[in-house]
Protein backbone atom coordinates (compact mmCIF):
# COMPACT_ATOMS: atom_id res chain seq x y z
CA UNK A 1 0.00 0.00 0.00
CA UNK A 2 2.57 2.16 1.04
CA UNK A 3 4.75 1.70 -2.42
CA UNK A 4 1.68 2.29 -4.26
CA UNK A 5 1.28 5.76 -2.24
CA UNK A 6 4.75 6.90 -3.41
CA UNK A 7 4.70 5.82 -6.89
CA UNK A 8 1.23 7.73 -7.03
CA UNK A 9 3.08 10.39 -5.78
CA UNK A 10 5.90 10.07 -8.12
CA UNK A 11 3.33 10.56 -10.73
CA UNK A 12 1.69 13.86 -9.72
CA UNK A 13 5.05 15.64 -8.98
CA UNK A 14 6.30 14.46 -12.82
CA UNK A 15 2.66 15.70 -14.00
CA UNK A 16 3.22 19.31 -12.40
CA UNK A 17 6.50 18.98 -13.39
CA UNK A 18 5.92 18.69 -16.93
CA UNK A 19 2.82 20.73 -16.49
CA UNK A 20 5.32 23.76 -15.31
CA UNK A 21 7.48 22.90 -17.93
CA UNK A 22 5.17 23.18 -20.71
CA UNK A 23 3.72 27.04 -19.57
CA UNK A 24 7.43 28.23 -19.34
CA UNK A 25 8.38 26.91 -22.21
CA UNK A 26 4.78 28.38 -24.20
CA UNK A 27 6.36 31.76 -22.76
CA UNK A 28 9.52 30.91 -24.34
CA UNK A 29 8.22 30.79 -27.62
CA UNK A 30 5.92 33.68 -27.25
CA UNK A 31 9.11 35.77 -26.19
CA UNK A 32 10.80 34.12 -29.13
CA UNK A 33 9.21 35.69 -31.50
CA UNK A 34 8.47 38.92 -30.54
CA UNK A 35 11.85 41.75 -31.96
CA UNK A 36 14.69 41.11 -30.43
CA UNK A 37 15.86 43.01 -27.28
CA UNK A 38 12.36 43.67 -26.51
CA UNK A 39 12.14 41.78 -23.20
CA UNK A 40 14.32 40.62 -20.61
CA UNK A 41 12.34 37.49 -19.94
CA UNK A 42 13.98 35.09 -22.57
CA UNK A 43 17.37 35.77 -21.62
CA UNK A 44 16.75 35.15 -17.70
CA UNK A 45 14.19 32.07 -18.72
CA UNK A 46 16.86 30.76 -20.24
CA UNK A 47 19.40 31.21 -17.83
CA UNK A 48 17.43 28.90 -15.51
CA UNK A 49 16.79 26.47 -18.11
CA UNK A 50 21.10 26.14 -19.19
CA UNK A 51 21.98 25.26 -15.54
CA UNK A 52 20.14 21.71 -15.89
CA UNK A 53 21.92 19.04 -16.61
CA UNK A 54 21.82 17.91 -20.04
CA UNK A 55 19.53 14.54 -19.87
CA UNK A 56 16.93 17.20 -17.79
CA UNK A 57 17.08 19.63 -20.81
CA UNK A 58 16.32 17.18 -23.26
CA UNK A 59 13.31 15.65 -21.63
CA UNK A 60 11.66 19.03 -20.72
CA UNK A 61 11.81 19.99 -24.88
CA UNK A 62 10.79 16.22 -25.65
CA UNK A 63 7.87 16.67 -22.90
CA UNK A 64 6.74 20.31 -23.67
CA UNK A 65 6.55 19.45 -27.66
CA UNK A 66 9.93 21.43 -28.48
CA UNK A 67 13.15 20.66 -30.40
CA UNK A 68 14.95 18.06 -28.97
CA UNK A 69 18.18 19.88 -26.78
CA UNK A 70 21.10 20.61 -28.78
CA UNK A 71 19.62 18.06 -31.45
CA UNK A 72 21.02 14.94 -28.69
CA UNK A 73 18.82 12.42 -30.41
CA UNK A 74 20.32 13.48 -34.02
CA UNK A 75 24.35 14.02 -34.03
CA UNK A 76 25.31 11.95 -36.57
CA UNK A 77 28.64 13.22 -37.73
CA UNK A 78 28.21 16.05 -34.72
CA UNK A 79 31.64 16.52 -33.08
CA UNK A 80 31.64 17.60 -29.28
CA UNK A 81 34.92 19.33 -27.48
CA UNK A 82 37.62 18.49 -27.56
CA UNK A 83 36.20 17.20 -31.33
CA UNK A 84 36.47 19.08 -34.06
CA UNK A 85 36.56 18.14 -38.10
CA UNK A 86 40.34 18.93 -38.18
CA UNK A 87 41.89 19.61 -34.71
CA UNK A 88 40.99 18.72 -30.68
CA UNK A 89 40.73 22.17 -28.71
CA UNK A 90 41.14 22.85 -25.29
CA UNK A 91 38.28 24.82 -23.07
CA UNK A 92 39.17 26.34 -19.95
CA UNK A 93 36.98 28.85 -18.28
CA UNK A 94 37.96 31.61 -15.58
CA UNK A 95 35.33 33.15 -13.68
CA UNK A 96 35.05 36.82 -13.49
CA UNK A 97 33.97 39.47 -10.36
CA UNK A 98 31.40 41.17 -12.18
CA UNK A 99 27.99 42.21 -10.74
CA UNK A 100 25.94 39.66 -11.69
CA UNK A 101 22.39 41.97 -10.95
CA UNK A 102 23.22 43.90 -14.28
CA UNK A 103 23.20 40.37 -16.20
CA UNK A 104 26.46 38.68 -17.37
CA UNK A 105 27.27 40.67 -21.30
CA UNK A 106 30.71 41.99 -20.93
CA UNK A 107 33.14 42.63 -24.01
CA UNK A 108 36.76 41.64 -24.12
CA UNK A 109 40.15 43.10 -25.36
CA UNK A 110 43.46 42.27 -25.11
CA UNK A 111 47.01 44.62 -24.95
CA UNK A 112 50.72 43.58 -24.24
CA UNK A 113 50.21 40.49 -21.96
CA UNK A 114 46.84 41.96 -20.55
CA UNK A 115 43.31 40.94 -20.97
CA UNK A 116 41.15 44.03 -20.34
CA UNK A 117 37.41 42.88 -19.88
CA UNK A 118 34.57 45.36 -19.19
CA UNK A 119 30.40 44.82 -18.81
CA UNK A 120 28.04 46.73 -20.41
CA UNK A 121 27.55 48.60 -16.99
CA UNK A 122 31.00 49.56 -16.84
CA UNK A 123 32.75 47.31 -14.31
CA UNK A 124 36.41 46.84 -15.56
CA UNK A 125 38.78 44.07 -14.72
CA UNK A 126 42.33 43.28 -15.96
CA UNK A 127 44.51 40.15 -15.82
CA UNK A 128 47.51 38.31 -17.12
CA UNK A 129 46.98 36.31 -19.78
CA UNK A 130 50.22 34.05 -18.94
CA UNK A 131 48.66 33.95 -15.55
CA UNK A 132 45.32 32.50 -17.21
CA UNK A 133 47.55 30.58 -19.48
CA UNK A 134 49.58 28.73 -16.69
CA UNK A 135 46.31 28.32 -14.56
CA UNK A 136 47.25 30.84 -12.03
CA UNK A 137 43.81 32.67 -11.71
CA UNK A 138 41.13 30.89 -11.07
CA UNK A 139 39.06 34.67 -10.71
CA UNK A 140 39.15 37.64 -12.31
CA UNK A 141 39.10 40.19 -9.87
CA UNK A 142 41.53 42.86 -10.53
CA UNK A 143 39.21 46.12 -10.55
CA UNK A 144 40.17 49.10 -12.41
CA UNK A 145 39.00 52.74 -11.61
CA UNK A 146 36.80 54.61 -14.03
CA UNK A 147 35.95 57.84 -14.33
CA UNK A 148 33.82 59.95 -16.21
CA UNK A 149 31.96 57.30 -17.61
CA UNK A 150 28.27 57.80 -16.75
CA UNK A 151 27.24 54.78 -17.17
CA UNK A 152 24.29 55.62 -14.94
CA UNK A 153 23.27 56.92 -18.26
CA UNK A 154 23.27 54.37 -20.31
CA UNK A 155 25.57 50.96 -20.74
CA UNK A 156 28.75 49.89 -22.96
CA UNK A 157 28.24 48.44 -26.52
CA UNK A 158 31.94 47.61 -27.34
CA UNK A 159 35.40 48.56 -26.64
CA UNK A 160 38.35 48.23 -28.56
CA UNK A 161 41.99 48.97 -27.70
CA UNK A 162 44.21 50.81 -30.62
CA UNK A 163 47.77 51.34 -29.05
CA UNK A 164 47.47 52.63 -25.35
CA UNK A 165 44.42 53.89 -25.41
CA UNK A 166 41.02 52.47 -24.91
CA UNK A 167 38.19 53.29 -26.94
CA UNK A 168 34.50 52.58 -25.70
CA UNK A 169 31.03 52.97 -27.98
CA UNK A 170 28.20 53.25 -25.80
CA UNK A 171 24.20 54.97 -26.01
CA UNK A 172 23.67 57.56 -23.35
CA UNK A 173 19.74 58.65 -22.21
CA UNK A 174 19.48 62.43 -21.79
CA UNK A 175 16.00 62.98 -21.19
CA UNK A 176 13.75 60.68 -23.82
CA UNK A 177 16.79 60.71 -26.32
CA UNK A 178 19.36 58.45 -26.94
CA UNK A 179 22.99 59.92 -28.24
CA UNK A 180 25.71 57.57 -29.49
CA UNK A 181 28.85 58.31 -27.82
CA UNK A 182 32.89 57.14 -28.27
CA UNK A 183 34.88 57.67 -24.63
CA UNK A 184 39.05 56.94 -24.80
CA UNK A 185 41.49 56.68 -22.19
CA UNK A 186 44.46 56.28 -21.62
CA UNK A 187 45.57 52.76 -20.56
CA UNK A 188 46.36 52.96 -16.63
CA UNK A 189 45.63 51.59 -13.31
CA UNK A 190 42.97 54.19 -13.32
CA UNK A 191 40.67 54.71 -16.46
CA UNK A 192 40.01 58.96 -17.04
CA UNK A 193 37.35 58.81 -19.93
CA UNK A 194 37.21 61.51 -22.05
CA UNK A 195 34.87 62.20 -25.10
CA UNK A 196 36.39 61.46 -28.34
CA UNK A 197 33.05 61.90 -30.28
CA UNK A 198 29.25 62.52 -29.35
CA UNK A 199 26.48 62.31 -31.95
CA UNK A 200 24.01 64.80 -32.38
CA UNK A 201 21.31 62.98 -33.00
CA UNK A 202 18.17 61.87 -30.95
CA UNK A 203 17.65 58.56 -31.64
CA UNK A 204 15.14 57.20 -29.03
CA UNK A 205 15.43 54.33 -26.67
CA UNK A 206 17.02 50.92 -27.48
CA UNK A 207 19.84 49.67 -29.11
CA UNK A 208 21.83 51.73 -31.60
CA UNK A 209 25.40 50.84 -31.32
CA UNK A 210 26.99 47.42 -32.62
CA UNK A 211 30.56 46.76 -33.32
CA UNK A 212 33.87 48.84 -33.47
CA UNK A 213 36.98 48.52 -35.13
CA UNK A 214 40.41 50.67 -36.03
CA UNK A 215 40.14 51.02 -40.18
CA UNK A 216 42.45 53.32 -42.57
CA UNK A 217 40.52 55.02 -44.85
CA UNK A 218 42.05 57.21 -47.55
CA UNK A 219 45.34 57.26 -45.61
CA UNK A 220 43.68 58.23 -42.25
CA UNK A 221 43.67 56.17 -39.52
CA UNK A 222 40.10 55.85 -37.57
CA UNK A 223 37.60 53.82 -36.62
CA UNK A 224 34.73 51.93 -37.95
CA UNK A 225 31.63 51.66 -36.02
CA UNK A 226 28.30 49.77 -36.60
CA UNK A 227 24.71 51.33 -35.75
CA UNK A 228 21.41 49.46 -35.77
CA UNK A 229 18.48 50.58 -37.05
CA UNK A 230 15.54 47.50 -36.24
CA UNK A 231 12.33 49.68 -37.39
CA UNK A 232 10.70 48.26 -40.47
CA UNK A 233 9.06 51.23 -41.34
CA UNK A 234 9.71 52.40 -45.07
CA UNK A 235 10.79 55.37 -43.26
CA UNK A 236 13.30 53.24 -41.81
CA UNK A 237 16.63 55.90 -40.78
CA UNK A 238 18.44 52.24 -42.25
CA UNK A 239 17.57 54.25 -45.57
CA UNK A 240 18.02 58.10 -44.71
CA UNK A 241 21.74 58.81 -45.87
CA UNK A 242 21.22 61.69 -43.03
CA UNK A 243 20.64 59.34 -40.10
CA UNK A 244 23.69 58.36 -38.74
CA UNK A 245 21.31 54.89 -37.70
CA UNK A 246 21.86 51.56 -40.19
CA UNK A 247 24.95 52.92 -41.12
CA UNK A 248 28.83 51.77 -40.56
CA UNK A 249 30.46 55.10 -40.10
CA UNK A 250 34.24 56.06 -40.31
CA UNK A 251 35.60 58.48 -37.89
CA UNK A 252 38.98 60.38 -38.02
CA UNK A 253 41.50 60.42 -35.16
CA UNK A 254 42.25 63.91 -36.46
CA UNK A 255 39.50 65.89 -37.52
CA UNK A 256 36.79 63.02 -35.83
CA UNK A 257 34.19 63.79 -39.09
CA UNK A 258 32.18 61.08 -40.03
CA UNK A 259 32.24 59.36 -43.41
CA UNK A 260 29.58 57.13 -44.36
CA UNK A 261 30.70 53.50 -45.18
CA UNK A 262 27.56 51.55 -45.92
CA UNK A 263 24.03 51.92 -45.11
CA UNK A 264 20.59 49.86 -45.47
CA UNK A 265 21.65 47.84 -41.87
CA UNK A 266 19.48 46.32 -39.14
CA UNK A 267 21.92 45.81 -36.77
CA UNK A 268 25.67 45.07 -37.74
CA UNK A 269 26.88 44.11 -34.54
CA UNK A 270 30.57 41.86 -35.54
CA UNK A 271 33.07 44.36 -37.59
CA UNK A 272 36.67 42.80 -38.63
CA UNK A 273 38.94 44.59 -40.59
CA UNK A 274 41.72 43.35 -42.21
CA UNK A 275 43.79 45.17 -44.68
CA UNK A 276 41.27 47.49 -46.74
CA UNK A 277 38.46 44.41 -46.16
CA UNK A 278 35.47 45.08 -43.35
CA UNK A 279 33.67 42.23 -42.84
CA UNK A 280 30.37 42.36 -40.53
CA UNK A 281 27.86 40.27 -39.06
CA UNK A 282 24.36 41.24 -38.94
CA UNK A 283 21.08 40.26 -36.81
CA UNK A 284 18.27 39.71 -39.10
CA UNK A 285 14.91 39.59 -38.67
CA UNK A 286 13.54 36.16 -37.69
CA UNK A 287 15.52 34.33 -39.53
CA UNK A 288 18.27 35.68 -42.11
CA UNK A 289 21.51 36.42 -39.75
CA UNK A 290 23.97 37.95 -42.16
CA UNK A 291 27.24 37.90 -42.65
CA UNK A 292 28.23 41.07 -45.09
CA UNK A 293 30.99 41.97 -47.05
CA UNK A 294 31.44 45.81 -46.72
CA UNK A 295 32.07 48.13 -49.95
CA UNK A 296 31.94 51.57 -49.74
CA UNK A 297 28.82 53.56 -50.71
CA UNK A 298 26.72 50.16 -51.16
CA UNK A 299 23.38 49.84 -50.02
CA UNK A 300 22.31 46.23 -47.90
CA UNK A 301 18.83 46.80 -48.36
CA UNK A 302 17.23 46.87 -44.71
CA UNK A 303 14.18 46.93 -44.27
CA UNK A 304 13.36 46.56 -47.82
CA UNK A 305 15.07 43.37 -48.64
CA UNK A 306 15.84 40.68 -45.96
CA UNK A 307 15.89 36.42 -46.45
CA UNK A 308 14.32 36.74 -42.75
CA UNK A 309 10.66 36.92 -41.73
CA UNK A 310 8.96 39.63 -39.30
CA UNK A 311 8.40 39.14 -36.00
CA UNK A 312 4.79 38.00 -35.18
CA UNK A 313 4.98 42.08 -33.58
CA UNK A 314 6.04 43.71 -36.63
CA UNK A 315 3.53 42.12 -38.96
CA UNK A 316 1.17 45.27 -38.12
CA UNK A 317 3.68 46.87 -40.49
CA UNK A 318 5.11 44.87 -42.94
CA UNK A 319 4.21 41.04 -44.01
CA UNK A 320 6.89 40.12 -45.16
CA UNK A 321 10.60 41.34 -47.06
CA UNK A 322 11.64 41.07 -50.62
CA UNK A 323 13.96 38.37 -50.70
CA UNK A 324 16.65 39.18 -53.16
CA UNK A 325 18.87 42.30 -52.72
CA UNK A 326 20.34 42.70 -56.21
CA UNK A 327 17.00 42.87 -57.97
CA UNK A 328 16.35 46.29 -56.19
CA UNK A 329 19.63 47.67 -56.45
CA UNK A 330 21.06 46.60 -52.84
CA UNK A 331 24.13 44.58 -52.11
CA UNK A 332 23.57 40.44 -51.49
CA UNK A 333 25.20 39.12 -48.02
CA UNK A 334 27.84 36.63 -48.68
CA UNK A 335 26.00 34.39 -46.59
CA UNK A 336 22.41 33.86 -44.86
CA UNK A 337 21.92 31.63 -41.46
CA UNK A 338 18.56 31.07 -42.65
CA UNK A 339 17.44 29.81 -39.69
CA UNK A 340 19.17 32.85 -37.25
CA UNK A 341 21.99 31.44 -34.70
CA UNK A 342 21.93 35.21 -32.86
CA UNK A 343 25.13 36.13 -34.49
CA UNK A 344 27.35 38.02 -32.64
CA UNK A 345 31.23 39.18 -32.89
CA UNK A 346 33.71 38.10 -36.07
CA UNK A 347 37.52 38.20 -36.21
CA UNK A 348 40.07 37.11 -38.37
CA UNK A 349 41.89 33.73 -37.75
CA UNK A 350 45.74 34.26 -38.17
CA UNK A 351 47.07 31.35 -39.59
CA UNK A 352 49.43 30.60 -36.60
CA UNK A 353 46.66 29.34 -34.89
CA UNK A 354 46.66 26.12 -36.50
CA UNK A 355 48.35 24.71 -39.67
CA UNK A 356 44.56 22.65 -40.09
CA UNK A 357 42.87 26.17 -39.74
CA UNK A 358 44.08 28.26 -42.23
CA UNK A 359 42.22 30.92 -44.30
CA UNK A 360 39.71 31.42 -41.37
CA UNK A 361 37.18 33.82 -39.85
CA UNK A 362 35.48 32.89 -36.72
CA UNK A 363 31.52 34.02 -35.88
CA UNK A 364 30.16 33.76 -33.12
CA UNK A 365 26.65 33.23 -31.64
CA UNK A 366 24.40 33.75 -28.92
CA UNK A 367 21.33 31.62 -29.60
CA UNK A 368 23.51 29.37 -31.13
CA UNK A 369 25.77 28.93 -28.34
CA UNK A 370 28.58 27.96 -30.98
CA UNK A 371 31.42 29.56 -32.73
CA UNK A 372 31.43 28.73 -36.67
CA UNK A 373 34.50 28.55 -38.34
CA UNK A 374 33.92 29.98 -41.83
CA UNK A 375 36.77 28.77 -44.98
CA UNK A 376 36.70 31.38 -47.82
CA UNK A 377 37.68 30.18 -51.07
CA UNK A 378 40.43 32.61 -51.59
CA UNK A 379 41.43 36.09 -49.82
CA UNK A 380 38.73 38.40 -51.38
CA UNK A 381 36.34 36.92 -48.84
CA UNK A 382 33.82 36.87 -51.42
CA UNK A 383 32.74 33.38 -51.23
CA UNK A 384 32.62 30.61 -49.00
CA UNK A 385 33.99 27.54 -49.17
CA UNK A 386 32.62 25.75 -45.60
CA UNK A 387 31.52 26.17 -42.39
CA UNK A 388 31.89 24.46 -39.36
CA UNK A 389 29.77 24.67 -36.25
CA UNK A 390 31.79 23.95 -32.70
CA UNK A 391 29.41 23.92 -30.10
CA UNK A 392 30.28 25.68 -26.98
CA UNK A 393 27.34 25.26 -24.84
CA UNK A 394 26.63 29.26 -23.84
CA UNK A 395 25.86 32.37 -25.26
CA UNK A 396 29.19 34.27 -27.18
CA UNK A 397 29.42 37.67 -27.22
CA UNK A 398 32.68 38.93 -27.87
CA UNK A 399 35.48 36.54 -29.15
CA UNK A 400 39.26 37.56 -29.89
CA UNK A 401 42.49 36.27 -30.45
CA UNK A 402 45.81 36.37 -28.72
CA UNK A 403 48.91 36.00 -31.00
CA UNK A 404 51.43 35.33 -28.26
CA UNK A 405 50.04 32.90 -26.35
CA UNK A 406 48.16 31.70 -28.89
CA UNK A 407 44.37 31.06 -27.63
CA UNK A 408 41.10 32.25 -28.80
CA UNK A 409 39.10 33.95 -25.77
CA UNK A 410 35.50 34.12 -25.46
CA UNK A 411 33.38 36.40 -23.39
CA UNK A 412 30.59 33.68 -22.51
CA UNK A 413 27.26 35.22 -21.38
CA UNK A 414 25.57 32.86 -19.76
CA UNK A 415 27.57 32.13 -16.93
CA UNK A 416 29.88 35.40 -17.25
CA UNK A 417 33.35 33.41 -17.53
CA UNK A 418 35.45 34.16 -19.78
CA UNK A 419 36.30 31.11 -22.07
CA UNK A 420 39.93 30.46 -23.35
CA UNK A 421 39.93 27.92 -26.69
CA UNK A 422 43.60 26.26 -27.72
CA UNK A 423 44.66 23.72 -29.44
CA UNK A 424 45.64 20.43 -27.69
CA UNK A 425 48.66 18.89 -29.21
């Protein structure tokens, strides 16, 4: 009697179980297709959901009527880490002392034998990477001083380091507007921002900043930055060559004018430069993740042309995009993740990585949780040969490279650790 008692209890906590399951996951897929960045409540769902155990994941998207977790019923010919198609990598992880009640999104750069990390809120930390390298640190938690930040105002987008000085691209909220900002410093125990260039711009609340990068253009040396411009609207500032939103912009070290690059963008957020080539990754829509090749003066056709569909919200709006970009005058992507991995930073892959990895450009993801290693067929980076999916199992936002020690590090989201890839010999 007593067995039958438990197992009938056994049965009612699996039902609510499931039953719990199933109405968090229904939310997921509501938030899931509503624009991007509108709501907080499928990143921190998902939070909850990536600290399970792996057999636990599974069952809950077998049980609630989802895909199957990280397709674990279907990997034929899916390598795991240390696996990959040509080379085993290492994966160590370091934790890091940021706040954790502003989320986990930090962005990373490295100078001389430093790693410089910093979150969108505007914690930042600094280590030795031969310390990380010889397993010295198991915690990031040397704290640098900022000043004259205001991050009160508004958060970080990206940093980059050119020389000794640090550059950082961030939105900051005076009054209903937002104005796209670039702070520098100097590179010091204590960080004094100062402005390098404000926008004038009032560009409302959200997300307007993507990616930055150090670029030459016509023999000046500068920066490239990305701006994001989500709106569907025909009246889209993607397509107003006065709107400095949709755009990748140039900016002097001298003079700091702007130059128009490109325009027609929903939101570039991975720039890599290399020689006179810019290469960017691009959200789409749902669906249609891009990654662009970037020619001066071209038009990419947002929101006019797109291989992604709206979001369920934006259908008020628009039904649907045109699906080729050449027919209508715009510039085709060199390639499409039709179904959208939440693309996220690009770089360049020296060659001294790995003999097996040459000719590469790493992307990484945030819904996909992966990095893809992406062959061109020759150095125009016009078309692709392959690419190759290596799962990491969390959220990528940021990804460089380190040329003297020779890893790949990873600013991982979910868990706020910063990732360090190499290759085991």
């Amino acid at each position: 009697m007593k067995l039958h008692k438990k197992k009938h209890l056994i049965s009612i906590i699996i039902f609510i179980f499931i039953g719990l399951s199933y109405f968090i996951f229904i939310k997921f897929e509501e938030e899931a297709n509503k624009q991007k960045y509108k709501s907080e409540l499928y990143r921190k769902v998902y939070i909850v959901f990536n600290k399970f155990p792996d057999p636990i994941k599974s069952l809950i998207m077998i049980a609630t009527g989802q895909r199957n977790y990280n397709n674990l019923a279907n990997d034929y010919n899916v390598k795991f880490l240390p696996e990959t198609e040509h080379i085993k990598l290492n994966l160590k992880k370091i934790k890091t002392s940021f706040s954790k009640k502003n989320g986990s999104t930090f962005f990373i750069e490295t100078y001389d034998e430093f790693l410089i990390i910093a979150s969108k809120k505007g914690e930042f930390y600094r280590v030795n990477l031969l310390d990380l390298k010889n397993d010295k640190i198991k915690n990031i938690d040397q704290k640098l001083e900022v000043r004259n930040l205001k991050i009160t105002q508004g958060s970080i987008n990206d940093l980059l380091i050119v020389k000794d000085k640090i550059y950082v691209l961030k939105a900051t909220f005076y009054k209903d507007c937002n104005n796209l900002q670039i702070f520098f410093s100097d590179i010091k125990d204590t960080l004094n921002f100062k402005l390098f260039k404000s926008f004038d711009e009032c560009v409302g609340k959200g997300l307007v900043a993507g990616g930055m990068q150090y670029y030459k253009y016509k023999d000046q040396d500068g920066l490239i930055i990305s701006t994001s411009s989500p709106s569907v609207s025909p009246q889209s500032a993607a397509q107003d060559p006065n709107s400095i939103l949709g755009k990748i912009l140039f900016i002097d070290f001298k003079k700091k004018e702007k130059t128009m690059i490109s325009m027609g963008h929903r939101n570039p957020q991975g720039l890599a430069s290399k020689d006179n080539i810019i290469l960017s990754t691009e959200h789409g829509p749902k669906g249609g993740d891009e990654i662009n090749k970037i020619i001066y003066g071209k038009n990419y056709g947002w929101p006019i042309s797109s291989y992604g569909t709206p979001y369920k919200s934006e259908m008020k709006d628009i039904q649907d995009f045109k699906k080729s970009h050449k027919e209508f005058g715009f510039e085709e992507p060199i390639y499409v993740f039709l179904s959208s991995i939440g693309i996220s930073e690009l770089i360049f892959l020296p060659n001294t990585f790995s003999k097996k990895w040459k000719n590469s450009v790493l992307v990484s993801s945030l819904n996909g949780r992966s990095i893809y290693r992406i062959n061109f067929l020759n150095s125009n980076y016009e078309n692709i040969l392959y690419k190759e999916q290596i799962l990491i199992g969390e959220r990528i936002r940021d990804i460089s490279y380190n040329k003297k020690f020779n890893f790949i590090i990873m600013a991982l989201e979910d868990s706020g650790v910063v990732g360090l890839l190499s290759e085991k010999k």
